[in-house]
C-alpha atoms as a PDB file:
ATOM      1  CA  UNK A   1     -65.811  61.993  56.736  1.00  0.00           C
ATOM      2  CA  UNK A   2     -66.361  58.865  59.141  1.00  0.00           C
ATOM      3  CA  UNK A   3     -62.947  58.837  60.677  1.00  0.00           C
ATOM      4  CA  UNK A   4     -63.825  58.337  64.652  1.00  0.00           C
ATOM      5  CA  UNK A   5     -62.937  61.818  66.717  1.00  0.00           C
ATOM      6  CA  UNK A   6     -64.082  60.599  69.949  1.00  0.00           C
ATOM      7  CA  UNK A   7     -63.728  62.543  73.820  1.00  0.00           C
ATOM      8  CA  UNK A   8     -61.160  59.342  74.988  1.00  0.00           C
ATOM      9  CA  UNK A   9     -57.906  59.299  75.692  1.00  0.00           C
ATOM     10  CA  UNK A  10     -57.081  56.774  73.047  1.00  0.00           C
ATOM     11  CA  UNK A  11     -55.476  58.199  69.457  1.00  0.00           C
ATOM     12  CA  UNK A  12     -58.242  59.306  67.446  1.00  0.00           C
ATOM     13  CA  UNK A  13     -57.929  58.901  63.880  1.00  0.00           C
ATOM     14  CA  UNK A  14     -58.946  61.630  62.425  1.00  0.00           C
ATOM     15  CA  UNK A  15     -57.932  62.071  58.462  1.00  0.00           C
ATOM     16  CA  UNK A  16     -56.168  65.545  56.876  1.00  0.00           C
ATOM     17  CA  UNK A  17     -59.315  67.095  56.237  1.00  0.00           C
ATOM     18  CA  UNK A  18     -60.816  67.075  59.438  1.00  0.00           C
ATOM     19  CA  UNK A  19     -57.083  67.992  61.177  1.00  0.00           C
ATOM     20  CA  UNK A  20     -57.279  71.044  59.097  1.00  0.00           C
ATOM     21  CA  UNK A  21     -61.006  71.490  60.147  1.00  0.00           C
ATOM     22  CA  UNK A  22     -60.211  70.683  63.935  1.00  0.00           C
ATOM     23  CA  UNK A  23     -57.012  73.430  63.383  1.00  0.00           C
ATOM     24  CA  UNK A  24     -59.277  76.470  62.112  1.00  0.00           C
ATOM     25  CA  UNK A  25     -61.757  75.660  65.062  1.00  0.00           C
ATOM     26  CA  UNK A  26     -58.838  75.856  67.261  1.00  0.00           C
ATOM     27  CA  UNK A  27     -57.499  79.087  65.846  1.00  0.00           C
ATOM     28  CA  UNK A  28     -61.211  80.797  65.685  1.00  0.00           C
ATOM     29  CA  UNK A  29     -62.172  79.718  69.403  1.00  0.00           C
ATOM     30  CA  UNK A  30     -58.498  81.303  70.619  1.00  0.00           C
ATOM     31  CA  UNK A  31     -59.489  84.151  68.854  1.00  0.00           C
ATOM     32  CA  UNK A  32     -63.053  84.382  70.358  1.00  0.00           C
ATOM     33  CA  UNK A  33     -61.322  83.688  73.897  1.00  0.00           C
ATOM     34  CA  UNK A  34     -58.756  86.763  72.988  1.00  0.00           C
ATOM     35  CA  UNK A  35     -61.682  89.035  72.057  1.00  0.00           C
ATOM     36  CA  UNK A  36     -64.088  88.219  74.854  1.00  0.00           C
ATOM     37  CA  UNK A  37     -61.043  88.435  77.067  1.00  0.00           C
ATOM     38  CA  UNK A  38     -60.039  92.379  76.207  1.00  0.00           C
ATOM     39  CA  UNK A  39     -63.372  93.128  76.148  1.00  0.00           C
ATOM     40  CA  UNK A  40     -63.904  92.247  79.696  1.00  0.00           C
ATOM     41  CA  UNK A  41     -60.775  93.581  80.516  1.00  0.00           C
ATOM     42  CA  UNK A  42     -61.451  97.152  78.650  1.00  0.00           C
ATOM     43  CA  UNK A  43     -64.552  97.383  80.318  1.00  0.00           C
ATOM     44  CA  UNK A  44     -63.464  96.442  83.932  1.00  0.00           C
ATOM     45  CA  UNK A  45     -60.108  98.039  84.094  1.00  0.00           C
ATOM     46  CA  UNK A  46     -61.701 101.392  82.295  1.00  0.00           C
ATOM     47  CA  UNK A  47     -65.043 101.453  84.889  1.00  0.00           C
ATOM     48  CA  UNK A  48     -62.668 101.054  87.441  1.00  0.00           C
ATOM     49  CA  UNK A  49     -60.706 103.804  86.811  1.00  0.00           C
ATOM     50  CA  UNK A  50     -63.883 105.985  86.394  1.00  0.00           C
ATOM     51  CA  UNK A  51     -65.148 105.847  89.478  1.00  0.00           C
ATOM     52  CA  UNK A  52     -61.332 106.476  91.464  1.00  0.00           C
ATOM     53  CA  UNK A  53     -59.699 103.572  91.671  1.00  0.00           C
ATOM     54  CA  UNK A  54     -55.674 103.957  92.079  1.00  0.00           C
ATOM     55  CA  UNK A  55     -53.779 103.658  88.816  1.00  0.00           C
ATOM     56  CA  UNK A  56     -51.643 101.136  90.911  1.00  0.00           C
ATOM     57  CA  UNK A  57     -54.413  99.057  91.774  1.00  0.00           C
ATOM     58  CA  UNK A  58     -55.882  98.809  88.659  1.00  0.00           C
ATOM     59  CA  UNK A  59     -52.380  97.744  87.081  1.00  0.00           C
ATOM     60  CA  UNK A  60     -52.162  94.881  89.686  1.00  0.00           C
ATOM     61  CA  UNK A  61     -55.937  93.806  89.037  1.00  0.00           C
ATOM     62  CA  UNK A  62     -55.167  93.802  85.445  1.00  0.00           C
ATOM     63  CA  UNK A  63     -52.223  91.480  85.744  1.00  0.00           C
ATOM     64  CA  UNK A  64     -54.150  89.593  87.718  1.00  0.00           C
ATOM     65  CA  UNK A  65     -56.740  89.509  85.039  1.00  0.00           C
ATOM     66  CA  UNK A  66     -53.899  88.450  82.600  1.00  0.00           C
ATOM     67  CA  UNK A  67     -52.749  85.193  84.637  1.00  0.00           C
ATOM     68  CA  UNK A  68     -57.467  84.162  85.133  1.00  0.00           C
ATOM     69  CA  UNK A  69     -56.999  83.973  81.146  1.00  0.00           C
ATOM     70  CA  UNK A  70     -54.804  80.791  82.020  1.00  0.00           C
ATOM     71  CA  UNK A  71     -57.837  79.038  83.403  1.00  0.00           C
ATOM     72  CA  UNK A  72     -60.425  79.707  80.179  1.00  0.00           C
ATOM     73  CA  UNK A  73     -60.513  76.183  79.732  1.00  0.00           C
ATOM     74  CA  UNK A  74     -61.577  74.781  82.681  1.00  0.00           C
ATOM     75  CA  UNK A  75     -65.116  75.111  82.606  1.00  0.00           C
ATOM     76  CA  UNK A  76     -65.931  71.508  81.634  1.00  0.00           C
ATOM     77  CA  UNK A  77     -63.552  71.638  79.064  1.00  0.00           C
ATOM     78  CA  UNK A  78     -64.874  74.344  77.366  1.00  0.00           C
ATOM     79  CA  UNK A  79     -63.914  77.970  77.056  1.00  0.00           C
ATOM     80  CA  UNK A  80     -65.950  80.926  75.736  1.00  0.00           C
ATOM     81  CA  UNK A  81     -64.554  79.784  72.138  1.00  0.00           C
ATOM     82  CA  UNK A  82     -64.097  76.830  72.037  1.00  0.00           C
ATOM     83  CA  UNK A  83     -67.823  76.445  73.336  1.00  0.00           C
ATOM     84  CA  UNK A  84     -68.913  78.348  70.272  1.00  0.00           C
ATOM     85  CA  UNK A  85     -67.171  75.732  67.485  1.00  0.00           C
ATOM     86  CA  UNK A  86     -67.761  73.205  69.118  1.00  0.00           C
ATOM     87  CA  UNK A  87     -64.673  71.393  71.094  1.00  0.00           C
ATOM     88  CA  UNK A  88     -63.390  70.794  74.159  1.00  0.00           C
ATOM     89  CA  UNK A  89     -60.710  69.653  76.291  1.00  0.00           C
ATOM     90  CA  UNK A  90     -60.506  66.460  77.928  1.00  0.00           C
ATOM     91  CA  UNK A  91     -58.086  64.193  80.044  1.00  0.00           C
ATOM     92  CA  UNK A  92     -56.644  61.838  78.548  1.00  0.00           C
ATOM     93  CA  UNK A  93     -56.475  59.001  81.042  1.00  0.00           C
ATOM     94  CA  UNK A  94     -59.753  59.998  81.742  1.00  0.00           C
ATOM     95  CA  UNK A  95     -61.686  61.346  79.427  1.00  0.00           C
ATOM     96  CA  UNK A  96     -63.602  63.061  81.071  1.00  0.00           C
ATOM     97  CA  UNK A  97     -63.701  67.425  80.798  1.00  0.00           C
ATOM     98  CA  UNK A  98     -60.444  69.087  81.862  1.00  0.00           C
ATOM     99  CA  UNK A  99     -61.045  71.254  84.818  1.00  0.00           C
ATOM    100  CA  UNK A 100     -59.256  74.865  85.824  1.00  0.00           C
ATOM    101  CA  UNK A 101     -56.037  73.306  86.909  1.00  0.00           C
ATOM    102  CA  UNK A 102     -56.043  71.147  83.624  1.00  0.00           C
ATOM    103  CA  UNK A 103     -56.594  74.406  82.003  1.00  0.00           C
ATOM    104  CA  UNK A 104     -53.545  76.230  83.683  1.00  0.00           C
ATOM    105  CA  UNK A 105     -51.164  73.311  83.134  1.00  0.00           C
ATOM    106  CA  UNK A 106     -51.403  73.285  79.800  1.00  0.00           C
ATOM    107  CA  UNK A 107     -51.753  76.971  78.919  1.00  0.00           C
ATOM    108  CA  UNK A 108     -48.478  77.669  81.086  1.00  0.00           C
ATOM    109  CA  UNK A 109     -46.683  77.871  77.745  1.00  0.00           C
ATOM    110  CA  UNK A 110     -48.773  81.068  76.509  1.00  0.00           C
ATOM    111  CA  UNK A 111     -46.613  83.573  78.843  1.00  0.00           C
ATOM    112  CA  UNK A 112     -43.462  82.948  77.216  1.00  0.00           C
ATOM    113  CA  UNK A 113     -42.707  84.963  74.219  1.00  0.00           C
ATOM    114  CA  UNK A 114     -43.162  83.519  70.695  1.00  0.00           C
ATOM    115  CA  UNK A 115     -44.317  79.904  72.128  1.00  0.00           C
ATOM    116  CA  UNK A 116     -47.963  81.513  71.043  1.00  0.00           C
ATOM    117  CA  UNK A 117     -46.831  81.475  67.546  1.00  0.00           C
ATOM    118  CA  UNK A 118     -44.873  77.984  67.571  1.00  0.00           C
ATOM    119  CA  UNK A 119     -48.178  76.524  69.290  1.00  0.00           C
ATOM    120  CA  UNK A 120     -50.123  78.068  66.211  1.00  0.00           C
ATOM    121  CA  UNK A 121     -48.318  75.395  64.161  1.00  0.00           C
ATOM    122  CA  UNK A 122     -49.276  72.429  66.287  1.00  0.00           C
ATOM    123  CA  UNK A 123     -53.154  73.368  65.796  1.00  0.00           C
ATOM    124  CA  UNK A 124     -54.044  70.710  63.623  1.00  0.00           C
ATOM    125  CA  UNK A 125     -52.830  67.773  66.122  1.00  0.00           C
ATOM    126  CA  UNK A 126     -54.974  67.335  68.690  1.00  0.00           C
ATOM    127  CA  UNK A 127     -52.010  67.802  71.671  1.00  0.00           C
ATOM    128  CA  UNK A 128     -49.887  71.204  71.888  1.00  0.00           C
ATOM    129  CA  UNK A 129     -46.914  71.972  74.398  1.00  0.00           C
ATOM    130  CA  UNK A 130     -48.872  72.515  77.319  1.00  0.00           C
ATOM    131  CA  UNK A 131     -51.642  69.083  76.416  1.00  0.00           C
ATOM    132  CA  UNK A 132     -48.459  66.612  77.055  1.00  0.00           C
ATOM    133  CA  UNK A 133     -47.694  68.587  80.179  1.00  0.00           C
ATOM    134  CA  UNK A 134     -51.182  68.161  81.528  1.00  0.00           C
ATOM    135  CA  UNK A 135     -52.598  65.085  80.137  1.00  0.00           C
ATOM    136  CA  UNK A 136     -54.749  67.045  77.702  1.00  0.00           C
ATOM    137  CA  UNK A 137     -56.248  66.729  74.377  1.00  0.00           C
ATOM    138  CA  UNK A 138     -58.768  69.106  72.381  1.00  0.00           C
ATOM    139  CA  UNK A 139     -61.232  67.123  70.552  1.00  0.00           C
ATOM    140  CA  UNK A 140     -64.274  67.670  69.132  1.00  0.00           C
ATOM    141  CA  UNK A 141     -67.755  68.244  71.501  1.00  0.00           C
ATOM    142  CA  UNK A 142     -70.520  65.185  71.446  1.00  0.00           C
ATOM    143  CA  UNK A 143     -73.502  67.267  70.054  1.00  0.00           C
END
């Protein structure tokens, strides 16, 4: 539409269309993070119990598991999803790609009960909860 959505930490203007466009990419990449996530988990946790591991072990490994999912963002700004539609997540001051303890500051929010659902409705800005807590924004990739 021509409205500038650039990786800076400056206030992109970006018009209602492409908020709603930016919003379903959002949603869809969470979505491919969630499903690329269980799978990995099914088949870990599942192999590990068929060849002996303790049923304790394999609990704490999986909790484990649960807290990595924290850190999907941090590889240059991109996770598994949001590398597929195309956006990532930078620093503001910076600009430049957020990295894995960018990524865990602002998905902190995601272990609380119902916050998922509240930050559903803040898809189509480009901060959420945890973006003002760590200086994050998701915009969309150069290509």
């Amino acid at each position: 539409c021509g409205s500038p959505v650039t990786p800076s930490g400056e206030e992109a203007n970006i018009c209602q269309r492409c908020g709603g466009g930016l919003a379903v990419r959002r949603g869809l990449a969470f979505l491919v993070d969630l499903i690329v996530w269980l799978i990995f988990n099914t088949v870990t946790f599942t192999g590990l119990e068929l060849v002996g591991f303790p049923e304790v072990l394999v609990d704490l490994l999986n909790w484990a598991a649960r807290f990595l999912f924290l850190f999907k963002d941090g590889f240059s700004g991109y996770s598994p999803g949001k590398f597929v539609f195309g956006i990532r997540v930078i620093d503001v001051n910076t600009g430049s790609p957020a990295d894995f303890l960018d990524s865990f500051r602002r998905n902190i929010p995601l272990l609380f009960p119902l916050v998922p659902i509240i930050i559903a409705f803040q898809l189509g800005r480009a901060t959420r909860w945890g973006d003002g807590w760590a200086g994050t924004r998701v915009v969309l990739a150069r290509r």
